[in-house]
Protein backbone atom coordinates (compact mmCIF):
# COMPACT_ATOMS: atom_id res chain seq x y z
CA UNK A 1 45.03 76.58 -15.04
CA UNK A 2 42.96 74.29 -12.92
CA UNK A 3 44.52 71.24 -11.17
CA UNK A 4 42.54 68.74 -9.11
CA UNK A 5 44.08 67.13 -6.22
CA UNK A 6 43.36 63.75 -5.01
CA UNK A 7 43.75 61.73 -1.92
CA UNK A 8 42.87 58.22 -2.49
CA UNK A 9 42.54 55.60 0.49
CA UNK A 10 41.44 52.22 -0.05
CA UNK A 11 37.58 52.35 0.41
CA UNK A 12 37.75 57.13 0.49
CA UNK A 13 39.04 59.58 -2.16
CA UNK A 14 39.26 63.14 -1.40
CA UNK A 15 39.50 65.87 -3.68
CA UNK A 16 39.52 70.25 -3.79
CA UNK A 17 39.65 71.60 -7.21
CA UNK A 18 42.39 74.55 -7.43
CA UNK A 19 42.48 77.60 -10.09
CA UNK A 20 46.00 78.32 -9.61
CA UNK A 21 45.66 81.83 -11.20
CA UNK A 22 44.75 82.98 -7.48
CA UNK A 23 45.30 79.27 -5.59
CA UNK A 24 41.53 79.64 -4.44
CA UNK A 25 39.59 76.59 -3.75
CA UNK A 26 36.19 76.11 -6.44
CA UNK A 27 35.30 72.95 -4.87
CA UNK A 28 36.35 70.07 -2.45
CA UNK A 29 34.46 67.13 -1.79
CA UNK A 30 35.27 63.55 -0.26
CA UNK A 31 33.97 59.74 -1.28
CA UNK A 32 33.45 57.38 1.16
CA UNK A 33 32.42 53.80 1.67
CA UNK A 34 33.94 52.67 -1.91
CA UNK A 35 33.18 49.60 -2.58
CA UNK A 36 29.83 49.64 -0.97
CA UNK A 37 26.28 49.76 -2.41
CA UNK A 38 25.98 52.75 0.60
CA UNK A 39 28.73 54.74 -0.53
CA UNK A 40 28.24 58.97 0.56
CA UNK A 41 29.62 61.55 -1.94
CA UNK A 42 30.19 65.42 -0.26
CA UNK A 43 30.61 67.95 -2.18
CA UNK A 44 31.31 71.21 -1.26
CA UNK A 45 31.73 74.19 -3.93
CA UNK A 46 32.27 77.35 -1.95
CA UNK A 47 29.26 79.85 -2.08
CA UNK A 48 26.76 77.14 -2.78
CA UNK A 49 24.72 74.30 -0.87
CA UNK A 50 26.66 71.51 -0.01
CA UNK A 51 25.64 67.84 -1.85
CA UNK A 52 25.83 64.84 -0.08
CA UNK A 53 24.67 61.38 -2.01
CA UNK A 54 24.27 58.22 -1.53
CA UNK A 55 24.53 55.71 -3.92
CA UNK A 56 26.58 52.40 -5.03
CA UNK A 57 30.13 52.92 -6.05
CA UNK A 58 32.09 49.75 -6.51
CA UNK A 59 35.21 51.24 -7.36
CA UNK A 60 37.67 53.94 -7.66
CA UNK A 61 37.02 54.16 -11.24
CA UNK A 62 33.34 54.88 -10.64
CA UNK A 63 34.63 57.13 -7.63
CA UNK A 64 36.13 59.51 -9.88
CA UNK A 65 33.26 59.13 -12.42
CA UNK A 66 31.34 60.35 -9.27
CA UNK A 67 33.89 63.33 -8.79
CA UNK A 68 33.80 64.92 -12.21
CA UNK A 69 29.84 64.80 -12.44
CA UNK A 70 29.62 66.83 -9.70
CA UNK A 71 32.43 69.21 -10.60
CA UNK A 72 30.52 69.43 -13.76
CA UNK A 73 26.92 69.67 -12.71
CA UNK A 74 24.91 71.85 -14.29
CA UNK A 75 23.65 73.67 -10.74
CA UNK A 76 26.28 72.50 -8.16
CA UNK A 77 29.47 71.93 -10.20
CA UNK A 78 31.82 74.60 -10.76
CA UNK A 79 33.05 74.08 -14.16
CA UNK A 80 31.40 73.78 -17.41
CA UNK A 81 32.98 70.34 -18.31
CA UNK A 82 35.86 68.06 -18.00
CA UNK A 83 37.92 69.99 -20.01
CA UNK A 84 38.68 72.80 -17.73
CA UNK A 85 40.88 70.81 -15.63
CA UNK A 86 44.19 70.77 -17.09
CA UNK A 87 46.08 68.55 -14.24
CA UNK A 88 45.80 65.59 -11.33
CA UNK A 89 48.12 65.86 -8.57
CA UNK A 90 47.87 62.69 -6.60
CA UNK A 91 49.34 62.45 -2.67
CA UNK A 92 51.60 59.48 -2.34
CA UNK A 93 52.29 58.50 1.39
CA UNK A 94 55.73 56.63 0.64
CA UNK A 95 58.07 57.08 -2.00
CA UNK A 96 61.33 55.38 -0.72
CA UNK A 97 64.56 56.56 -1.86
CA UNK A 98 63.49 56.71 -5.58
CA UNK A 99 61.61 59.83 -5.40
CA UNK A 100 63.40 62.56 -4.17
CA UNK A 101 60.70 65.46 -5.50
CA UNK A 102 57.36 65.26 -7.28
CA UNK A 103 57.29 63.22 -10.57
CA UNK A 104 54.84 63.58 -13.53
CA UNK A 105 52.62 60.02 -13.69
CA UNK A 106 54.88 57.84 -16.77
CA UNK A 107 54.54 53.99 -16.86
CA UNK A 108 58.41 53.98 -15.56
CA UNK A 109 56.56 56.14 -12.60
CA UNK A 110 53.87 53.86 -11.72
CA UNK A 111 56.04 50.81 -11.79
CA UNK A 112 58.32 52.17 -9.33
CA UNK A 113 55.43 53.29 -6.90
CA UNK A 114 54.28 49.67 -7.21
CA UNK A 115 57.91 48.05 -6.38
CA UNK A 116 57.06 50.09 -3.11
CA UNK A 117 53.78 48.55 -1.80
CA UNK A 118 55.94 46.48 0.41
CA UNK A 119 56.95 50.09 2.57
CA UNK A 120 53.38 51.22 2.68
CA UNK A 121 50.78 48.16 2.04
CA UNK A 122 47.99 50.33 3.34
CA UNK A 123 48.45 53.51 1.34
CA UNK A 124 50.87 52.73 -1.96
CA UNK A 125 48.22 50.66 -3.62
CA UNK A 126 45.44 52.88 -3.05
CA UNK A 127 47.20 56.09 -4.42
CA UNK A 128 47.92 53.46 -7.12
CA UNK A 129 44.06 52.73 -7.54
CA UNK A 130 43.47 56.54 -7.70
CA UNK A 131 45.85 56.67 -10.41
CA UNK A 132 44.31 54.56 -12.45
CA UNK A 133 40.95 55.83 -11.73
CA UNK A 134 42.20 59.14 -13.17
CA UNK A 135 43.28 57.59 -16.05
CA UNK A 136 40.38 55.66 -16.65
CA UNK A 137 38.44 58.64 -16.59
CA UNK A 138 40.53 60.88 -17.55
CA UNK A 139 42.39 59.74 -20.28
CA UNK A 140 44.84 62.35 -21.61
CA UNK A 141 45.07 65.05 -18.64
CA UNK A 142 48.61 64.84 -17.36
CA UNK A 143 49.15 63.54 -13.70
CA UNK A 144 51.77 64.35 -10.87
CA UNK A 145 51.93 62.12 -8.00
CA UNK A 146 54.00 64.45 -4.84
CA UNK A 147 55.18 61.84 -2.00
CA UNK A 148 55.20 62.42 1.72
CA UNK A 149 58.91 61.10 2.07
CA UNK A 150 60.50 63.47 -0.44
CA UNK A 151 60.86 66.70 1.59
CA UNK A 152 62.65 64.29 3.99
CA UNK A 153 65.01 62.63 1.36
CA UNK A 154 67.74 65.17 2.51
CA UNK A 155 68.57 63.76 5.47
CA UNK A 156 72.26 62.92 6.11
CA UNK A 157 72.60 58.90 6.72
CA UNK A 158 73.40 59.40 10.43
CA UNK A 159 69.83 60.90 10.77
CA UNK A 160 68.14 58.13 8.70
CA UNK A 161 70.26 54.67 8.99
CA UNK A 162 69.45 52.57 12.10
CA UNK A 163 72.23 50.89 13.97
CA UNK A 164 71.52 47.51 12.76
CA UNK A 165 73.25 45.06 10.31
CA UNK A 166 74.01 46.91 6.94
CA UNK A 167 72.50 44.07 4.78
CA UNK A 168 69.10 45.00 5.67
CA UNK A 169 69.52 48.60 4.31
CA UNK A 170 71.24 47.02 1.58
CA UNK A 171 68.92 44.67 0.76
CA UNK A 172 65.26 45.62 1.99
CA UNK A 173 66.22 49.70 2.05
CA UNK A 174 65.07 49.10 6.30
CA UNK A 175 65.80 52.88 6.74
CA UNK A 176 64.30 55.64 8.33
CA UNK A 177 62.35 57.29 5.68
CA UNK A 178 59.99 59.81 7.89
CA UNK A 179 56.56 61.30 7.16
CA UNK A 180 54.33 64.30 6.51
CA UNK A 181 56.68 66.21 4.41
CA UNK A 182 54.26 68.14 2.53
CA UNK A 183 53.09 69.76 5.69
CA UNK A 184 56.68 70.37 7.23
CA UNK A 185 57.71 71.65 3.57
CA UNK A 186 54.74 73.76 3.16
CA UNK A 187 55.16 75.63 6.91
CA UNK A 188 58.25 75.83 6.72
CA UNK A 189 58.45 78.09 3.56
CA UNK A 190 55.10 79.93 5.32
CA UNK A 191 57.13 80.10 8.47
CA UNK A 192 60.33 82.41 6.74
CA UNK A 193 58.02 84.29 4.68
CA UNK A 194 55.70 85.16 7.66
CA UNK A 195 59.52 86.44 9.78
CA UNK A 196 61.08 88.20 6.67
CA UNK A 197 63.71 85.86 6.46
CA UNK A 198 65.63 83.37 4.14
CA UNK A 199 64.47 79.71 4.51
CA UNK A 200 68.00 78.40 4.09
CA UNK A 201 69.26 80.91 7.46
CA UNK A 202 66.66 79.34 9.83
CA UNK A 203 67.01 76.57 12.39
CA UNK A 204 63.34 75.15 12.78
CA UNK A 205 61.83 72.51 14.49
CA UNK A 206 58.56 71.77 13.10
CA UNK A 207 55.56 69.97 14.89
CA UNK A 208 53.31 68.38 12.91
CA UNK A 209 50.42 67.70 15.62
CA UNK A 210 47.59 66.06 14.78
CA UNK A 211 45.85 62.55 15.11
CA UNK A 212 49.12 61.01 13.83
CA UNK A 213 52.32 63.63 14.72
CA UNK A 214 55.77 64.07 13.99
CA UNK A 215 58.56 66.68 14.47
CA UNK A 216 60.95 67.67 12.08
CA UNK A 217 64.57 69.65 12.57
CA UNK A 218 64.92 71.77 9.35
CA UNK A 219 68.29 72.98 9.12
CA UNK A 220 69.31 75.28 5.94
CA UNK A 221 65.06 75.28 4.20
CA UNK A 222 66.28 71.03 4.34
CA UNK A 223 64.66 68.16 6.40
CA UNK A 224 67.80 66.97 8.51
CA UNK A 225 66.10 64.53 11.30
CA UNK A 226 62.26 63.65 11.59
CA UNK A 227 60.31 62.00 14.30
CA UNK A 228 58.98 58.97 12.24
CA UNK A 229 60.75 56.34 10.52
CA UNK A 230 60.42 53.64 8.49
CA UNK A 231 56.98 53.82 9.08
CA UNK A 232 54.82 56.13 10.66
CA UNK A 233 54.70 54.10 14.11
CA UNK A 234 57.93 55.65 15.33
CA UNK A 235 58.48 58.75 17.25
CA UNK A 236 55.88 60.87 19.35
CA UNK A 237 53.03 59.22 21.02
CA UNK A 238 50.54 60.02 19.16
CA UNK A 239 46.50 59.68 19.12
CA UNK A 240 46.21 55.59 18.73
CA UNK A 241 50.18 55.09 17.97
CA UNK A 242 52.65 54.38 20.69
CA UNK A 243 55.77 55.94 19.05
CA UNK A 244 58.99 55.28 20.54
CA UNK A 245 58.95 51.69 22.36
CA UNK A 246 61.94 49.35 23.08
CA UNK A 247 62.12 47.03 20.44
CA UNK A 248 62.17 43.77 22.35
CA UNK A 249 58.90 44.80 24.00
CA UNK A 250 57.37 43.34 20.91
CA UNK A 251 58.49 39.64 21.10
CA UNK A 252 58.02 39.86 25.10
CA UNK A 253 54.31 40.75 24.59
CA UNK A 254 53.93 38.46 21.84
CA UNK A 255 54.93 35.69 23.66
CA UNK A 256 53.22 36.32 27.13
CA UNK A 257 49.67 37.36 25.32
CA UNK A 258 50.32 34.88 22.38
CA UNK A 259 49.94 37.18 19.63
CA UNK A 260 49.88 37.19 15.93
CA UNK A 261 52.35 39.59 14.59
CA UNK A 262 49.14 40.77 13.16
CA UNK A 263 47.44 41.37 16.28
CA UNK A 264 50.78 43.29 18.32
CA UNK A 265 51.02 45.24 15.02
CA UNK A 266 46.84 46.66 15.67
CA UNK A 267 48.20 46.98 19.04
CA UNK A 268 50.52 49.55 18.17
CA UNK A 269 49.06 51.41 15.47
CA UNK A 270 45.18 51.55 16.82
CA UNK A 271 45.01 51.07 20.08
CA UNK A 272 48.11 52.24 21.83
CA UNK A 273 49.08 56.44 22.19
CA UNK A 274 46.67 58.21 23.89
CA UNK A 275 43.53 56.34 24.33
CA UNK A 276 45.46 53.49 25.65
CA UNK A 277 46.95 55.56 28.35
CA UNK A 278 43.55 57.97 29.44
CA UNK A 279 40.89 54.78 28.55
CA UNK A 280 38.81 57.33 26.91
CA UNK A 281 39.92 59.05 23.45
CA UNK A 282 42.46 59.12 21.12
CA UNK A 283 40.83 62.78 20.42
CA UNK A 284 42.84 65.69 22.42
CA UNK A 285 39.66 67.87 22.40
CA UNK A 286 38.36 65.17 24.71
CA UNK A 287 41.49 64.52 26.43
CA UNK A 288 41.53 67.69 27.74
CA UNK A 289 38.10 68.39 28.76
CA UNK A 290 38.74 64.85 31.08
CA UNK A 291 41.63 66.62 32.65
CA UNK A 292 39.51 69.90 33.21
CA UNK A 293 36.87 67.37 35.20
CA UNK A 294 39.81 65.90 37.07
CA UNK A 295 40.24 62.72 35.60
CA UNK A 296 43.68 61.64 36.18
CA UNK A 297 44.39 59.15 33.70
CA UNK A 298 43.49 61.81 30.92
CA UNK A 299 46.18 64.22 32.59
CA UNK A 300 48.48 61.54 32.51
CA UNK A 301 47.83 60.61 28.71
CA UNK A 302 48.35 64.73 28.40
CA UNK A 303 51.43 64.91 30.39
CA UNK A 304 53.40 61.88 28.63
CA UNK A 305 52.29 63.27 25.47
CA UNK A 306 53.43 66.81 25.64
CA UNK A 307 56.60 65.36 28.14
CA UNK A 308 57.37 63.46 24.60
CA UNK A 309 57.15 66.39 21.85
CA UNK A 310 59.18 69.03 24.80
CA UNK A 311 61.90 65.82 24.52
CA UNK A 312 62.12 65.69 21.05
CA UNK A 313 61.92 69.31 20.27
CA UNK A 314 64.98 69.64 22.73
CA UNK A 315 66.91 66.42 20.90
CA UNK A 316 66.43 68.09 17.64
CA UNK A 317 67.56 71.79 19.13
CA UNK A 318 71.08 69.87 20.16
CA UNK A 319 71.39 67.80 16.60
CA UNK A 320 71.49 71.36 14.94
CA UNK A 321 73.35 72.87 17.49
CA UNK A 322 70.45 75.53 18.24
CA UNK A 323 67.26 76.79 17.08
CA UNK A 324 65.96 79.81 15.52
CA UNK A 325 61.87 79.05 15.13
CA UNK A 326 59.43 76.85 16.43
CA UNK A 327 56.35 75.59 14.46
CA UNK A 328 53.02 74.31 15.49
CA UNK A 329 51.18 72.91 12.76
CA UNK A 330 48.06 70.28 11.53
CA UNK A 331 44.59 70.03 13.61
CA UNK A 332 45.94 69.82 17.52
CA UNK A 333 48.79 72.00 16.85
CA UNK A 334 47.04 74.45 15.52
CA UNK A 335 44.04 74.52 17.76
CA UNK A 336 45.25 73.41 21.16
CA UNK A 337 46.47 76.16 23.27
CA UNK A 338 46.69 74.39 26.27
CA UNK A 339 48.94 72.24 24.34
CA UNK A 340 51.10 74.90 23.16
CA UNK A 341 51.44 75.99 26.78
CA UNK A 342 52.67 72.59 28.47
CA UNK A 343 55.11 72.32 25.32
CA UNK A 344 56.43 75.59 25.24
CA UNK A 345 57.00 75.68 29.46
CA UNK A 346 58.92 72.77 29.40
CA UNK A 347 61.59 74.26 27.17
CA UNK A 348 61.93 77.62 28.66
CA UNK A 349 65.50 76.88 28.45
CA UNK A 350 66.33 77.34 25.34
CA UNK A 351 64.94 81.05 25.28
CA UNK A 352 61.40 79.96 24.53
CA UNK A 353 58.65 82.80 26.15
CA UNK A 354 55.49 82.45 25.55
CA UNK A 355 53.15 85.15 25.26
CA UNK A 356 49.70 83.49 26.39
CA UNK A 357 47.36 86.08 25.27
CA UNK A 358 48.67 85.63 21.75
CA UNK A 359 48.83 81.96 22.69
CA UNK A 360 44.70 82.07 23.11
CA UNK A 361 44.25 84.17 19.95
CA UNK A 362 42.62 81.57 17.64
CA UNK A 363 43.13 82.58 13.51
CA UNK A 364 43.57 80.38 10.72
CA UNK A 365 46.39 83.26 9.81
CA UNK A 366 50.29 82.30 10.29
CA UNK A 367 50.42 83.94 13.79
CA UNK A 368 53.33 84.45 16.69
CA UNK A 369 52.79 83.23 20.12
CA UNK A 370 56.20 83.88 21.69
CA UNK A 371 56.85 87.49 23.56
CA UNK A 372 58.68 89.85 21.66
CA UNK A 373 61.70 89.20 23.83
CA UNK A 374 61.77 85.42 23.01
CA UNK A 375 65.18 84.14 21.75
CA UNK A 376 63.27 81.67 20.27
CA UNK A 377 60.29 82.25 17.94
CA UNK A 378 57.25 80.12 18.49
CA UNK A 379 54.54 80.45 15.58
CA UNK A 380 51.39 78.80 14.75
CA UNK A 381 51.17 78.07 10.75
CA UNK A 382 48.14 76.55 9.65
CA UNK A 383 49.45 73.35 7.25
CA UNK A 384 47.95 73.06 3.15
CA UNK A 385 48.87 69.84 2.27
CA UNK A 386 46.99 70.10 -0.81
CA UNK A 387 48.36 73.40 -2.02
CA UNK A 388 51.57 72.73 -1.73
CA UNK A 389 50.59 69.41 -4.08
CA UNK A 390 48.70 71.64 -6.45
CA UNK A 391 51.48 73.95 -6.59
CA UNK A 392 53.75 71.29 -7.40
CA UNK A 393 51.39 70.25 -10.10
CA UNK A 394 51.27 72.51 -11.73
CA UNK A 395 55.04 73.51 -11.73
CA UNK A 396 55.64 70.28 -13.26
CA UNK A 397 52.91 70.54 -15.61
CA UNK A 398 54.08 73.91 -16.44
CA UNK A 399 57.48 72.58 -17.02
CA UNK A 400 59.01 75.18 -14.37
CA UNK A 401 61.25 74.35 -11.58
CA UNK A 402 59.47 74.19 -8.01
């Protein structure tokens, strides 16, 4: 069975091809600039030449069109024609409280995604655009959309409510509803098969580190607290996001610099986190060679930022009452040792030891990086976002339980 999973954003689709009999990768490929006459089309089928096009592509529709003729082609594609891919799994940023696990695509399905465009106004309606691209093109393959709140629907309602009037959750479902659940899902299970053990007997805190980051306490294989909220503003500091702010800071700015709730809401989400604090990146790489050269506002954007995952890592240790494993996952996470190293000494309390010449070992393999004497385990797991959604594709597809 092949399954084709797509990432749609509102002028980019992404895609990787999967042949579940071995879950290896026959092709993966990105559109960009949609809706432009310059759009660029890579494509990238493993043990052959990359493509990369340019050409007009107006739509997602034509996007898609795009995607299949080059899966397709007769010297760069990778199979012989349409009809070889039996499934669509789509990534859905938000799916509120009405999607709990991954759904096959129905008209009840799509209709509920849309009621949610208010929660996620920059992602829900492109998803929904890939959708119907799919459709369009590909008229009777079956399609399973897999959201990035659902790992996190198990959270008791003293981890997601917020302590403001009830009418709002009643009313506009103003909730904490957290993010990047396919990643703390997918390392998680990596995570107790890489240590032997059963999921559901691990305390984990998982740290999703990347351009946007979150942390997630995983208590029983469950999501029971996670960084980000109702939206993916809250929690760490992160690349361009702030994270954690008091609230009335927003109103107080507004006011003084005579914003646009627009304008405070850029603020925040593009120009706040780290390259507000150093003035020079919101890219960690760069961050840290600043620091190397001495620059002090870089080590300052380094220490708040590490200061801030160390704090949440030890909130989340005391809301499960302890903690068995430690995960580093997603780009930084999983590349940054020097970030590993200011986390994991600022925690040394809770039986964290790192061992820093497994700490400088770089593999794309799950690895340890805590000495063997660590109460705590500390592992680097390399996140697959998409696999997990092709795996849940084709479970549902299948018609087997995930």
């Amino acid at each position: 069975m092949k399954v084709l999973v797509i990432n749609a954003g509102s002028s980019s689709l992404k895609y990787q091809l999967y042949n579940m009999e071995n879950e290896t990768v026959l092709a993966s490929g990105r559109v960009e600039r949609i809706g432009m006459d310059s759009s660029i089309v890579t494509h990238e089928p493993p043990g052959k030449p990359d493509v990369t096009q340019v050409s007009e592509i107006l739509d997602h529709i034509t996007a898609v069109k795009k995607v299949i003729d080059m899966l397709t082609h007769p010297e760069h594609g990778v199979v012989a024609s349409m009809g070889e891919i039996d499934a669509v799994g789509h990534r859905i940023v938000h799916g509120g409280e009405v999607f709990k696990s991954s759904a096959l695509v129905t008209a009840e399905v799509k209709q509920e995604i849309k009621k949610l465009f208010d929660l996620a106004p920059l992602h829900n309606p492109a998803h929904m655009m890939g959708i119907n691209a799919v459709e369009a093109n590909m008229p009777n393959v079956p399609q399973v959309v897999v959201f990035d709140t659902a790992f996190h629907q198990t959270m008791p309602n003293t981890s997601y409510l917020y302590p403001i009037p009830r009418v709002l959750y009643r009313r506009h479902k103003v909730r904490r509803y957290g993010f990047h659940g396919t990643s703390h899902q997918y390392v998680s299970r990596k995570a107790a098969k890489f240590l032997g053990k059963p999921l559901e007997s691990l305390k984990m805190i998982s740290c999703h580190i990347g351009n946007g980051a979150s942390a997630t306490a995983i208590l029983d294989g469950k999501s029971f607290d996670t960084s980000m909220g109702m939206t993916p503003l809250e929690g760490l500091m992160m690349g361009t996001r702030s994270g954690d702010l008091d609230p009335a800071i927003v109103p107080y700015v507004m006011n003084k610099e005579e914003l646009t709730l627009s304008e405070v809401n850029s603020m925040l989400n593009k120009h706040s986190g780290m390259l507000a604090i150093s003035g020079i990146s919101s890219d960690m790489r760069e961050i840290v060679e600043a620091m190397g050269e001495g620059d002090a506002n870089a080590k300052l954007a380094f220490d708040m930022y590490t200061y801030r995952v160390r704090k949440y890592i030890g909130a989340y240790a005391a809301a499960m009452n302890g903690v068995d494993v430690i995960l580093f996952t997603a780009g930084v996470g999983e590349n940054s040792n020097v970030l590993r190293k200011a986390v994991c000494e600022g925690i040394s309390f809770l039986g964290v030891e790192l061992d820093e010449e497994r700490n400088n070992i770089r593999s794309k393999e799950v690895r340890e990086i805590s000495t063997d004497a660590s109460r705590v385990k500390v592992l680097v797991v390399p996140t697959n976002e998409e696999l997990l959604i092709a795996r849940d594709t084709y479970a549902i597809v299948k018609g087997e339980s995930k």
